[in-house]
N, C-alpha and C. Protein backbone atom coordinates (compact mmCIF):
# COMPACT_ATOMS: atom_id res chain seq x y z
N UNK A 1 18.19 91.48 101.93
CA UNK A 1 19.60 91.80 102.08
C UNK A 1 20.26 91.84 100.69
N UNK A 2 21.22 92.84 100.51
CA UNK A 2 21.50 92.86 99.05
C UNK A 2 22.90 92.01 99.07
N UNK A 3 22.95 91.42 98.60
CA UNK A 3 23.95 90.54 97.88
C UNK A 3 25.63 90.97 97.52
N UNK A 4 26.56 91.15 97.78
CA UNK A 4 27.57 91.23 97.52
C UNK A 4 28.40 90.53 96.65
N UNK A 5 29.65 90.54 96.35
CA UNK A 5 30.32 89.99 95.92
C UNK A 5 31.24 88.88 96.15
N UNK A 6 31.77 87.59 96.10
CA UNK A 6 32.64 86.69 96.39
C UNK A 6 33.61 86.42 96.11
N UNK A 7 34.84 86.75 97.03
CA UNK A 7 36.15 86.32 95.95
C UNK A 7 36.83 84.92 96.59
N UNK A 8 37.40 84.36 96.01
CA UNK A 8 37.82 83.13 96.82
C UNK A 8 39.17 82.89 96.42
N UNK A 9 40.00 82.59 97.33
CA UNK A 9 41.28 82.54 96.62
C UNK A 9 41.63 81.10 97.49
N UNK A 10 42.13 80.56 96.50
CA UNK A 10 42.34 78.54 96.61
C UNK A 10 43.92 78.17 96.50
N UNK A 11 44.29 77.23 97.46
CA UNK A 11 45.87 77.38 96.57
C UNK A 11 46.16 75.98 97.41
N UNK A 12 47.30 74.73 97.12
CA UNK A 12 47.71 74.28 98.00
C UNK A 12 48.22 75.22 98.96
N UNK A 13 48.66 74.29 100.58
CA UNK A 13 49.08 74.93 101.40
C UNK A 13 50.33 75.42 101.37
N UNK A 14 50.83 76.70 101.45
CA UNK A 14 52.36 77.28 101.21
C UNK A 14 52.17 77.92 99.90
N UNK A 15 51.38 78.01 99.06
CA UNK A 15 51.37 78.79 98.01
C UNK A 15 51.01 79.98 97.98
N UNK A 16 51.12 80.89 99.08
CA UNK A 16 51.14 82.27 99.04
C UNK A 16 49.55 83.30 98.94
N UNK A 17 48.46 82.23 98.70
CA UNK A 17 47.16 82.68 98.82
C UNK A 17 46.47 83.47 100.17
N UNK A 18 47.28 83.24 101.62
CA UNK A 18 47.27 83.83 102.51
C UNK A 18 47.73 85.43 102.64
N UNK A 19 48.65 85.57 102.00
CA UNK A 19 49.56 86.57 101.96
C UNK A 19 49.33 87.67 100.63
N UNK A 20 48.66 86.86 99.76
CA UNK A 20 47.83 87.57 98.89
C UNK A 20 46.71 88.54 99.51
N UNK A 21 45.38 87.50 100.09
CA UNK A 21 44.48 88.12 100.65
C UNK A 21 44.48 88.77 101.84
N UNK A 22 45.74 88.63 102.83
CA UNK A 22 45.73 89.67 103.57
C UNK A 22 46.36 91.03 102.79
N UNK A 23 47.34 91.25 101.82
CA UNK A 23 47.39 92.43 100.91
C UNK A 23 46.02 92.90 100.38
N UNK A 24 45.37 91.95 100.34
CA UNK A 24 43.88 92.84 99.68
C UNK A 24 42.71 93.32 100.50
N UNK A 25 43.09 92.98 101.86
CA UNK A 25 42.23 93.22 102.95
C UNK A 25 42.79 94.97 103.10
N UNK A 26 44.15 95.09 102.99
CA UNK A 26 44.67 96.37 102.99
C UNK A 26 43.87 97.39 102.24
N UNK A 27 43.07 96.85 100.87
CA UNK A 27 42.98 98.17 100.55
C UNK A 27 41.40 98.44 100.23
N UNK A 28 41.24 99.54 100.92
CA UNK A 28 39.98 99.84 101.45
C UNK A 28 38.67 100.23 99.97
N UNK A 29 39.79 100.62 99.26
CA UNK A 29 38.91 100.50 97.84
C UNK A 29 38.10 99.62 97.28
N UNK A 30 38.63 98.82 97.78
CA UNK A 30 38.04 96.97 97.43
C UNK A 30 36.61 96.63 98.15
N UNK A 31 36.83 97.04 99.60
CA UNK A 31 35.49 97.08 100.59
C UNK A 31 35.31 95.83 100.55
N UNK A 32 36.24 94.99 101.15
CA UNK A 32 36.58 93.78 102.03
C UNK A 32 36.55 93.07 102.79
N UNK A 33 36.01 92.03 103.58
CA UNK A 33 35.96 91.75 104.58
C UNK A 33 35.90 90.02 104.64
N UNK A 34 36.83 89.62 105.59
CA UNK A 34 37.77 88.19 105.30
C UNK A 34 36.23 87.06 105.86
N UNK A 35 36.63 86.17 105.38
CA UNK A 35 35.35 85.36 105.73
C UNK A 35 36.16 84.62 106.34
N UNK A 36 35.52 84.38 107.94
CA UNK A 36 36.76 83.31 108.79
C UNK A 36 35.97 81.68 108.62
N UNK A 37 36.70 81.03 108.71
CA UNK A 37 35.93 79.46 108.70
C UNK A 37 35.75 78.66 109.50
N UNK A 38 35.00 77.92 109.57
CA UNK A 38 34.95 77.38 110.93
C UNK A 38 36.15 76.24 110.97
N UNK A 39 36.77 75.45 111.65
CA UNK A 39 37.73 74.46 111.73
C UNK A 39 37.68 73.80 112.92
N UNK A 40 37.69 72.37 112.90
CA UNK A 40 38.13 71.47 114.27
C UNK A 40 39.32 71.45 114.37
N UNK A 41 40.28 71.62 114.10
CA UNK A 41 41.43 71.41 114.30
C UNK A 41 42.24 72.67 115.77
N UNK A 42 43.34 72.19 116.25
CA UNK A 42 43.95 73.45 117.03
C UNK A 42 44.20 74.89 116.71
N UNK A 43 44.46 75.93 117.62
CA UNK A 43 44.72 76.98 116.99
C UNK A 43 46.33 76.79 116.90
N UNK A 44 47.14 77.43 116.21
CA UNK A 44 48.36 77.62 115.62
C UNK A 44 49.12 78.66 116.35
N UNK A 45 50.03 78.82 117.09
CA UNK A 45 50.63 79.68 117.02
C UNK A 45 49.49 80.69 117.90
N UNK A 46 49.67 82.07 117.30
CA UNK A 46 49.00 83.14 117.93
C UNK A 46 47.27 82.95 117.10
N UNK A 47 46.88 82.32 116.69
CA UNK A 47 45.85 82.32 116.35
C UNK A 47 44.75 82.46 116.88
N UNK A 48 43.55 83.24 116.63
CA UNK A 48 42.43 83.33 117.81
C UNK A 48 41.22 83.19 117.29
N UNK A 49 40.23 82.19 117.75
CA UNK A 49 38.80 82.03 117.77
C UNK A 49 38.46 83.04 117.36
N UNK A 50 37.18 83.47 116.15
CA UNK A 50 36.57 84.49 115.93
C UNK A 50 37.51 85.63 115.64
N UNK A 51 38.88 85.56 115.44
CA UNK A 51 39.64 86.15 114.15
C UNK A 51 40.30 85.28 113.00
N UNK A 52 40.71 84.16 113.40
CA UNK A 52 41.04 83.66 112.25
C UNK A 52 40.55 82.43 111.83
N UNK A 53 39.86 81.79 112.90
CA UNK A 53 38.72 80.65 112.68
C UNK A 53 38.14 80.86 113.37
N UNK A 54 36.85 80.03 113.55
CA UNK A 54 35.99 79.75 114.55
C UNK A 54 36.67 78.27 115.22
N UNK A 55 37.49 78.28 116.04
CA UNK A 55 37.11 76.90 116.22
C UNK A 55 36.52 76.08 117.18
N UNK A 56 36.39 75.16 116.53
CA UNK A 56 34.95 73.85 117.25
C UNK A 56 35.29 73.08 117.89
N UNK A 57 34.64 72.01 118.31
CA UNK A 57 34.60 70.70 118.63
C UNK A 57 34.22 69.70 116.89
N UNK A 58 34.75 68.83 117.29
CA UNK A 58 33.83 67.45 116.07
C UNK A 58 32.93 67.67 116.12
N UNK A 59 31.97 67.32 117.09
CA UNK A 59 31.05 67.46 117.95
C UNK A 59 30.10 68.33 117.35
N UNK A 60 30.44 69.56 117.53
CA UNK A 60 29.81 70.64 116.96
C UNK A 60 29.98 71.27 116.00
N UNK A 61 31.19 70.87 114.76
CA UNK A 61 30.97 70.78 113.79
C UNK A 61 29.98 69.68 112.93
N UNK A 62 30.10 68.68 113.50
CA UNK A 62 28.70 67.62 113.08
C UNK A 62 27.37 67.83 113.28
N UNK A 63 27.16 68.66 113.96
CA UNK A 63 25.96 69.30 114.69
C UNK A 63 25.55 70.45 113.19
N UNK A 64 26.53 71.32 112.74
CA UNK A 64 26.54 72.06 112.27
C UNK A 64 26.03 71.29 110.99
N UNK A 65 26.62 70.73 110.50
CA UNK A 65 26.60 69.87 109.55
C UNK A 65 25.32 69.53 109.27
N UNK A 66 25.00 68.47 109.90
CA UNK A 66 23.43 67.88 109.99
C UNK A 66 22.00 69.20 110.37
N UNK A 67 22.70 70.38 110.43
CA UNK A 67 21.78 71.33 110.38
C UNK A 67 21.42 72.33 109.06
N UNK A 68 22.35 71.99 108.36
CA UNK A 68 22.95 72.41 106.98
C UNK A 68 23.08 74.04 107.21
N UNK A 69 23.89 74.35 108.48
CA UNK A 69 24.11 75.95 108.69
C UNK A 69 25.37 75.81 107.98
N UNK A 70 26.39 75.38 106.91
CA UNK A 70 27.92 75.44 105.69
C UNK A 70 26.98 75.85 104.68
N UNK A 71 27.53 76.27 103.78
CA UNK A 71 27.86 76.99 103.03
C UNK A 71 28.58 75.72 101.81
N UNK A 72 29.19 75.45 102.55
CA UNK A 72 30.39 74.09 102.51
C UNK A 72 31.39 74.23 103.10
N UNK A 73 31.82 72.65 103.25
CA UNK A 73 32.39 72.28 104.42
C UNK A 73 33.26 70.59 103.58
N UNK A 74 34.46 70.24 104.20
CA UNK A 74 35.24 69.74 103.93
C UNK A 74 35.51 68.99 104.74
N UNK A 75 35.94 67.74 104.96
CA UNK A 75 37.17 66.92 105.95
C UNK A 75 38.38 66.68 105.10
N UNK A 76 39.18 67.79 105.28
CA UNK A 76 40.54 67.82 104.77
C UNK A 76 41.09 67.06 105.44
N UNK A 77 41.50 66.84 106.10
CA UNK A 77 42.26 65.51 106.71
C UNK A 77 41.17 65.03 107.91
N UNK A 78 42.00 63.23 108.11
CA UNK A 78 40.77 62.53 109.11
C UNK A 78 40.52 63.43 110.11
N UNK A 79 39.35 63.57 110.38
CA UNK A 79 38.75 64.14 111.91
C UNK A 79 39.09 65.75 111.91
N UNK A 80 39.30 66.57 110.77
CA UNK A 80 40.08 68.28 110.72
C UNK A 80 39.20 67.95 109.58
N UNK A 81 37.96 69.04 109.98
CA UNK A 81 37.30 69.51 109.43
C UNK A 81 36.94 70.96 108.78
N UNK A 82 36.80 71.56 107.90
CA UNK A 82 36.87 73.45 107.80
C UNK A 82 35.67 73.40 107.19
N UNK A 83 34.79 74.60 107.44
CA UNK A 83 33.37 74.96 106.33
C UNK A 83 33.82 76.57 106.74
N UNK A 84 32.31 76.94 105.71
CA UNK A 84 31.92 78.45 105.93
C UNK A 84 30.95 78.02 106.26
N UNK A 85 30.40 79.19 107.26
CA UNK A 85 28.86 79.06 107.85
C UNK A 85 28.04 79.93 106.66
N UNK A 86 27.11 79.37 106.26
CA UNK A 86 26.36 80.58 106.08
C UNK A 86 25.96 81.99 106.83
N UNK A 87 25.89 81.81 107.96
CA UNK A 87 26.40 83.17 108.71
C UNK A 87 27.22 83.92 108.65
N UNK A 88 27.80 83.59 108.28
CA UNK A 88 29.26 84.35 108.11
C UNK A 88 29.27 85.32 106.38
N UNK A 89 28.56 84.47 105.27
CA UNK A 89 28.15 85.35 104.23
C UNK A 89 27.33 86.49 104.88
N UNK A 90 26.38 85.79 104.89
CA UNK A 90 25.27 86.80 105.52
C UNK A 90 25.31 87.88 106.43
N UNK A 91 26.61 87.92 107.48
CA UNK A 91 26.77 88.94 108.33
C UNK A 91 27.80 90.01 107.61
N UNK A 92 28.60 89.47 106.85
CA UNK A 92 29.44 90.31 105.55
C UNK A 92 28.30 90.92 104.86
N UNK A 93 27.79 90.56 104.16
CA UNK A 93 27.19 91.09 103.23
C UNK A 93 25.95 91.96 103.70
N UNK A 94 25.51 91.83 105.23
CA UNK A 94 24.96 92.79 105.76
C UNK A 94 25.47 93.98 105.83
N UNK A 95 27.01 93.98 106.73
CA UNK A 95 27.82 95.16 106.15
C UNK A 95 27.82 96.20 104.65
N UNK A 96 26.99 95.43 103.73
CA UNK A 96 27.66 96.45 102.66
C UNK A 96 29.03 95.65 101.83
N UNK A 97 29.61 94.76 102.14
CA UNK A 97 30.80 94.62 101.59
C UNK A 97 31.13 93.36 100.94
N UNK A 98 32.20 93.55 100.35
CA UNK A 98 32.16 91.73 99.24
C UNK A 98 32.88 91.02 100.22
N UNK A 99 32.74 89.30 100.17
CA UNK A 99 33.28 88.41 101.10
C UNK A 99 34.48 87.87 100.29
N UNK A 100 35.72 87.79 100.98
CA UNK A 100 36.80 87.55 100.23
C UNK A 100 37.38 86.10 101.49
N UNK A 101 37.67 85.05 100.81
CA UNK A 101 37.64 83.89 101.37
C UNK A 101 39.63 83.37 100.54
N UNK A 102 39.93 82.93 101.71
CA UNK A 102 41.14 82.12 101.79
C UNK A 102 41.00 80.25 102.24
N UNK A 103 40.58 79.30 101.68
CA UNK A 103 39.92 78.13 101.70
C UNK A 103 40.79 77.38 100.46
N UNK A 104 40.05 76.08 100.93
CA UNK A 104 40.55 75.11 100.50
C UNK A 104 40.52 75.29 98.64
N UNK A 105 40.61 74.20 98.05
CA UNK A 105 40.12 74.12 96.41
C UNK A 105 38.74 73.68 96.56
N UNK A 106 38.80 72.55 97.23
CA UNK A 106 37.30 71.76 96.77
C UNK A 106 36.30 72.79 97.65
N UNK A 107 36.58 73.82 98.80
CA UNK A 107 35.67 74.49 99.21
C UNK A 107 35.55 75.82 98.52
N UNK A 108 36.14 75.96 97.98
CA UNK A 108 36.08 77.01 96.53
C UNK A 108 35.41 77.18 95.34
N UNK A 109 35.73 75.84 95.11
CA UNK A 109 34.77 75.09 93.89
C UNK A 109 33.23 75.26 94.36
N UNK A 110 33.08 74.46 95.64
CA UNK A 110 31.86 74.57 95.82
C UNK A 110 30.93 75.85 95.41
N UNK A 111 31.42 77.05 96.45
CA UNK A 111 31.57 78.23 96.54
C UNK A 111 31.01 78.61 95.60
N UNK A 112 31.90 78.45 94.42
CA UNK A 112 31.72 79.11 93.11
C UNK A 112 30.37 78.40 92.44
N UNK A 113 30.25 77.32 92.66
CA UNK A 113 28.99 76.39 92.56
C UNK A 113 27.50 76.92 92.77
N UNK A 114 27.91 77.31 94.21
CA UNK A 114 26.28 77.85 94.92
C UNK A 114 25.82 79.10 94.17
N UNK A 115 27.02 79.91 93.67
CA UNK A 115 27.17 81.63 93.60
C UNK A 115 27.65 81.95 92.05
N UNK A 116 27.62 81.03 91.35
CA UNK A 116 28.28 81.34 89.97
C UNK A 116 28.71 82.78 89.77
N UNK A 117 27.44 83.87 89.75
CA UNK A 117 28.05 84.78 89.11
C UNK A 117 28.09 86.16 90.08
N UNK A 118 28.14 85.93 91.44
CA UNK A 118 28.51 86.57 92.48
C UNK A 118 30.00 85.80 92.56
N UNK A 119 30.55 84.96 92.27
CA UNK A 119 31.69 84.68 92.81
C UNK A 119 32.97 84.67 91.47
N UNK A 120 34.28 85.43 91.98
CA UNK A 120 35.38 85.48 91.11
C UNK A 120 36.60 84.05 91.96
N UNK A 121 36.62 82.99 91.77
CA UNK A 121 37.16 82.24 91.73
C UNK A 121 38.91 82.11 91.51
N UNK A 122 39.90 82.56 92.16
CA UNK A 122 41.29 82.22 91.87
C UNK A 122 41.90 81.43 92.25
N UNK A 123 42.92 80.57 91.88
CA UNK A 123 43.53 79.38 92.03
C UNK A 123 45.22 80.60 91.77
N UNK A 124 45.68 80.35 92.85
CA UNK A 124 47.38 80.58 93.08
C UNK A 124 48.09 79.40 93.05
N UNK A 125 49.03 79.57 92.18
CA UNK A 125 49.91 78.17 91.60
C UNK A 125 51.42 78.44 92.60
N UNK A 126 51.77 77.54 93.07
CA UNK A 126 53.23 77.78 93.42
C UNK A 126 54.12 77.38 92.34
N UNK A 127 55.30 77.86 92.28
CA UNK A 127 56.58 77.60 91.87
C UNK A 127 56.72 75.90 91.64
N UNK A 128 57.15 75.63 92.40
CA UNK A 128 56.35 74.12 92.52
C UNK A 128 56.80 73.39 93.81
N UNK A 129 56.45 72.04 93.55
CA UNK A 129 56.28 71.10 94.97
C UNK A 129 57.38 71.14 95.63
N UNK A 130 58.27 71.34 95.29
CA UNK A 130 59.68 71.52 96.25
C UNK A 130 59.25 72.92 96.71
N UNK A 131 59.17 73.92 96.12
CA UNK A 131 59.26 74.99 96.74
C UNK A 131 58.56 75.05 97.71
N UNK A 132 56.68 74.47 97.95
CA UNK A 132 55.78 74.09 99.04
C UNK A 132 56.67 73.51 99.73
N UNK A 133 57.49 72.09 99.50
CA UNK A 133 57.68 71.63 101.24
C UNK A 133 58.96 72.81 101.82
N UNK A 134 59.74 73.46 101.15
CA UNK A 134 60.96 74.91 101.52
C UNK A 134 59.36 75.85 102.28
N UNK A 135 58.48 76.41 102.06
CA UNK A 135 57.69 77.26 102.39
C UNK A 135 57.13 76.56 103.65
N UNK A 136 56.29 75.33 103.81
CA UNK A 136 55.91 74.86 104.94
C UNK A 136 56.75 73.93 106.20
N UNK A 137 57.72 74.45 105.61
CA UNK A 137 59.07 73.68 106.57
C UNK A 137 59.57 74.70 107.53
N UNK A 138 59.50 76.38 106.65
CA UNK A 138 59.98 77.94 107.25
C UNK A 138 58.84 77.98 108.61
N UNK A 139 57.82 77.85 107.99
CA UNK A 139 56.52 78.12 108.64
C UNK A 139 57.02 77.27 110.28
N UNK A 140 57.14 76.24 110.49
CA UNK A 140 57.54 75.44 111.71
C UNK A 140 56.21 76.12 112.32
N UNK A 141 55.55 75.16 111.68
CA UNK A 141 53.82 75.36 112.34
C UNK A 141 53.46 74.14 112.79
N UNK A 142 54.11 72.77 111.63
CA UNK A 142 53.39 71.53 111.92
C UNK A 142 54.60 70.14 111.12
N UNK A 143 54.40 69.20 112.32
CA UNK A 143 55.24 68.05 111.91
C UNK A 143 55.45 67.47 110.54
N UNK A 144 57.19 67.21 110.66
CA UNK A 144 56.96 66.18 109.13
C UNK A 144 56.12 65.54 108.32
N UNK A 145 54.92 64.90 109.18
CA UNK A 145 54.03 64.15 108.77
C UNK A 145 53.16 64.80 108.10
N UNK A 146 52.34 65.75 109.04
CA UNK A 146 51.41 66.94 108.32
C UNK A 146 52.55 67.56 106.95
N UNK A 147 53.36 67.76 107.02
CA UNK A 147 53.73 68.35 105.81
C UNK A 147 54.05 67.84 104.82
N UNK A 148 54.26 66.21 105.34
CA UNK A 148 54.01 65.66 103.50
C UNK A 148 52.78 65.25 103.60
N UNK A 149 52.24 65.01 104.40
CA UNK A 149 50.25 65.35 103.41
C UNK A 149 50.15 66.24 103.00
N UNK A 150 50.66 67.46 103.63
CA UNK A 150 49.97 68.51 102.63
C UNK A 150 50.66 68.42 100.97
N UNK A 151 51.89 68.13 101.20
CA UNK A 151 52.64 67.44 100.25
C UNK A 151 51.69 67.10 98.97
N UNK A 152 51.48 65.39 99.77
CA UNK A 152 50.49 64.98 98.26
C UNK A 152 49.41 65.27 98.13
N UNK A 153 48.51 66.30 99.22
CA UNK A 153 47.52 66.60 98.68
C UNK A 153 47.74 67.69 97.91
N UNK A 154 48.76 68.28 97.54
CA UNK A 154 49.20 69.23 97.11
C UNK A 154 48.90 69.31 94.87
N UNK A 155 49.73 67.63 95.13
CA UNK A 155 49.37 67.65 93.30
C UNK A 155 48.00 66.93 92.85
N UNK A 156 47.05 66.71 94.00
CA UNK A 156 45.66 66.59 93.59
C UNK A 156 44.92 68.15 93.29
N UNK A 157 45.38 69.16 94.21
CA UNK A 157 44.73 70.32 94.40
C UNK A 157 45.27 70.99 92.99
N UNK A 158 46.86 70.93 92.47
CA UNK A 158 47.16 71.50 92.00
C UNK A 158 46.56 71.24 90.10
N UNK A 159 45.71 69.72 90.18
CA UNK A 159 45.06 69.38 89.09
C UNK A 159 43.48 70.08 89.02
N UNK A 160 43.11 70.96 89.92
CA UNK A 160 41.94 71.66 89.89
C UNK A 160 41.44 73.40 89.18
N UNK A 161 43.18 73.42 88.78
CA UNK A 161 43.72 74.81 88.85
C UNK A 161 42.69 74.92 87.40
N UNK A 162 42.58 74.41 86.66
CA UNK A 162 41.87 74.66 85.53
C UNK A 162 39.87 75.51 85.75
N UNK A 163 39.91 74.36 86.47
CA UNK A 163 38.28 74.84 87.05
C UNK A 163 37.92 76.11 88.16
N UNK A 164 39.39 77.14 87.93
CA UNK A 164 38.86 78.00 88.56
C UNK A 164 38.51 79.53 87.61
N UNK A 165 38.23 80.63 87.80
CA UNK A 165 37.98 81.64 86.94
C UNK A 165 39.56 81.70 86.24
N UNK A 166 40.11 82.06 87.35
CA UNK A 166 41.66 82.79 86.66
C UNK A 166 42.38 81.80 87.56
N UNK A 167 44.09 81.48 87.38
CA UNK A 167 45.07 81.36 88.07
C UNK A 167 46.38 82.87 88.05
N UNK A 168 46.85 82.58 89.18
CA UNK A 168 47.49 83.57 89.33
C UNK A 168 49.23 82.68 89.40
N UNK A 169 50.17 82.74 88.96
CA UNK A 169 51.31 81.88 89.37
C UNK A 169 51.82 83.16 90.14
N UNK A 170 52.41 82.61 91.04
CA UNK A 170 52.79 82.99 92.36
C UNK A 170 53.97 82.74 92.41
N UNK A 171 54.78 83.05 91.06
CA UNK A 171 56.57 82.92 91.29
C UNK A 171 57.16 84.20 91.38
N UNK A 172 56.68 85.06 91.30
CA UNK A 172 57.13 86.60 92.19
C UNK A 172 55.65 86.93 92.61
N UNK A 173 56.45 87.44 93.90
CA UNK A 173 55.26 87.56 94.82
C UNK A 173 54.78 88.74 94.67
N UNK A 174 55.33 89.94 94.06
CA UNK A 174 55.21 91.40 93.63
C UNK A 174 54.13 91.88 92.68
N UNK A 175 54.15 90.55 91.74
CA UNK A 175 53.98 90.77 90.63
C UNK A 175 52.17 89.73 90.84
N UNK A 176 52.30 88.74 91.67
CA UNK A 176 51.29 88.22 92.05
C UNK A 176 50.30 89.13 92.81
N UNK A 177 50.61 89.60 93.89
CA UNK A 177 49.97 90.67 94.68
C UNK A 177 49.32 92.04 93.25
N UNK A 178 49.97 92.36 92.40
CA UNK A 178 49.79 93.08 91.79
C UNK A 178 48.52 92.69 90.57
N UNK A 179 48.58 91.83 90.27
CA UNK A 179 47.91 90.76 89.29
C UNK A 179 46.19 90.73 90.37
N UNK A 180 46.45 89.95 91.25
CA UNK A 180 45.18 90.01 91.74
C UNK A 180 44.82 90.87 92.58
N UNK A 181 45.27 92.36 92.83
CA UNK A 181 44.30 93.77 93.01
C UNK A 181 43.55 94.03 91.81
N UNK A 182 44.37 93.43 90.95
CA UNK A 182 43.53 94.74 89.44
C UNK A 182 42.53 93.41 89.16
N UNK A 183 43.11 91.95 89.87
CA UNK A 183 41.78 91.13 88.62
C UNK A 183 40.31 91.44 90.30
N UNK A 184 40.70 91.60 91.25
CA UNK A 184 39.82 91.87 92.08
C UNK A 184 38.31 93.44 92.12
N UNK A 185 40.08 94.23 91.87
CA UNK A 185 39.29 95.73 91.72
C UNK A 185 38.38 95.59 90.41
N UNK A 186 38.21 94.88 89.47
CA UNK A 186 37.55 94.78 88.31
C UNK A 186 36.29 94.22 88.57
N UNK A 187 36.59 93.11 89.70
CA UNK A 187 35.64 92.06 89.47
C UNK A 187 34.35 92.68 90.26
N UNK A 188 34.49 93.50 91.24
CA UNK A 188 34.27 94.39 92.50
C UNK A 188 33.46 95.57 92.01
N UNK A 189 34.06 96.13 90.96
CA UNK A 189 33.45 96.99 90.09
C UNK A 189 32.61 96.88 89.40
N UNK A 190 32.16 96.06 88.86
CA UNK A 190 30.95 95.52 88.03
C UNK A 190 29.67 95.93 88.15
């Protein structure tokens, strides 16, 4: 199977890395295709199994685990777990096309770990920590509580920004979106 390309885009939560990579799923030049992750946690809103996660049981994410079918895999918070399957590379890159991933930092890092030089690595910076809890407060996805964890996990993640290829600051969103087509279309091109 021939090998594709990896892009990974990392950000605390509310920093606009979602909204990035669905703009880049748009454009067909790129030859794209979103890598969904697996997660224990609930679905959100309109969210659906096998479009925007897989999701599991504990259960059978531990299963997964102890079978070493990740890629890598995380317990972001107690008992909310996220990985990539290795399946999920592998069925992308059967397609023909590069895998473009929206994930954590530390599952990014990894990422970039396994794949050094198949993978382009970005870290999206927000504006800053006030502006995250204004962004995940709009969202009215998840309780006070969840949102100041994401809170402080926010300026651990945001001390990782160094160890990625590029950062993108994400204080116009125009200009961000614009920034990572051209550092993508480059990387893609190679």
């Amino acid at each position: 199977m021939k090998k594709g390309k990896l892009i990974v885009f990392s950000a605390p939560s509310g920093s606009g890395k979602t909204t990035i990579v669905r703009h880049l799923l748009q454009q067909d030049d790129l030859n794209l295709e979103f890598s969904i992750s697996a997660a224990t946690r609930e679905a959100r809103g309109e969210e659906v199994s096998g479009k925007d996660y897989y999701f599991m049981s504990l259960d059978d994410f531990k299963t997964h685990i102890k079978n070493e079918d990740f890629v890598e895999w995380e317990e972001v918070y107690r008992d909310n777990f996220y990985g990539t399957l290795k399946t999920e590379i592998e069925r992308i890159w059967a397609t023909g096309k590069n895998v473009i991933f929206d994930i954590d930092v530390a599952g990014g890092l990894r990422i970039k770990s396994k794949f050094p030089e198949e993978t382009l690595a970005v870290f999206v910076k927000p504006p800053s920590i006030d502006e995250l809890k204004i962004r995940l407060k709009k969202r009215s996805t998840e309780s006070e509580d969840k949102i100041n964890m994401r809170i402080a996990k926010a300026s651990v993640e945001l001390a990782t920004a160094p160890q990625f290829d590029v950062v993108i600051k994400n204080y116009d969103l125009a200009i961000a979106l614009e920034e990572a087509s051209t550092l993508v279309k480059d990387f893609v091109s190679k």
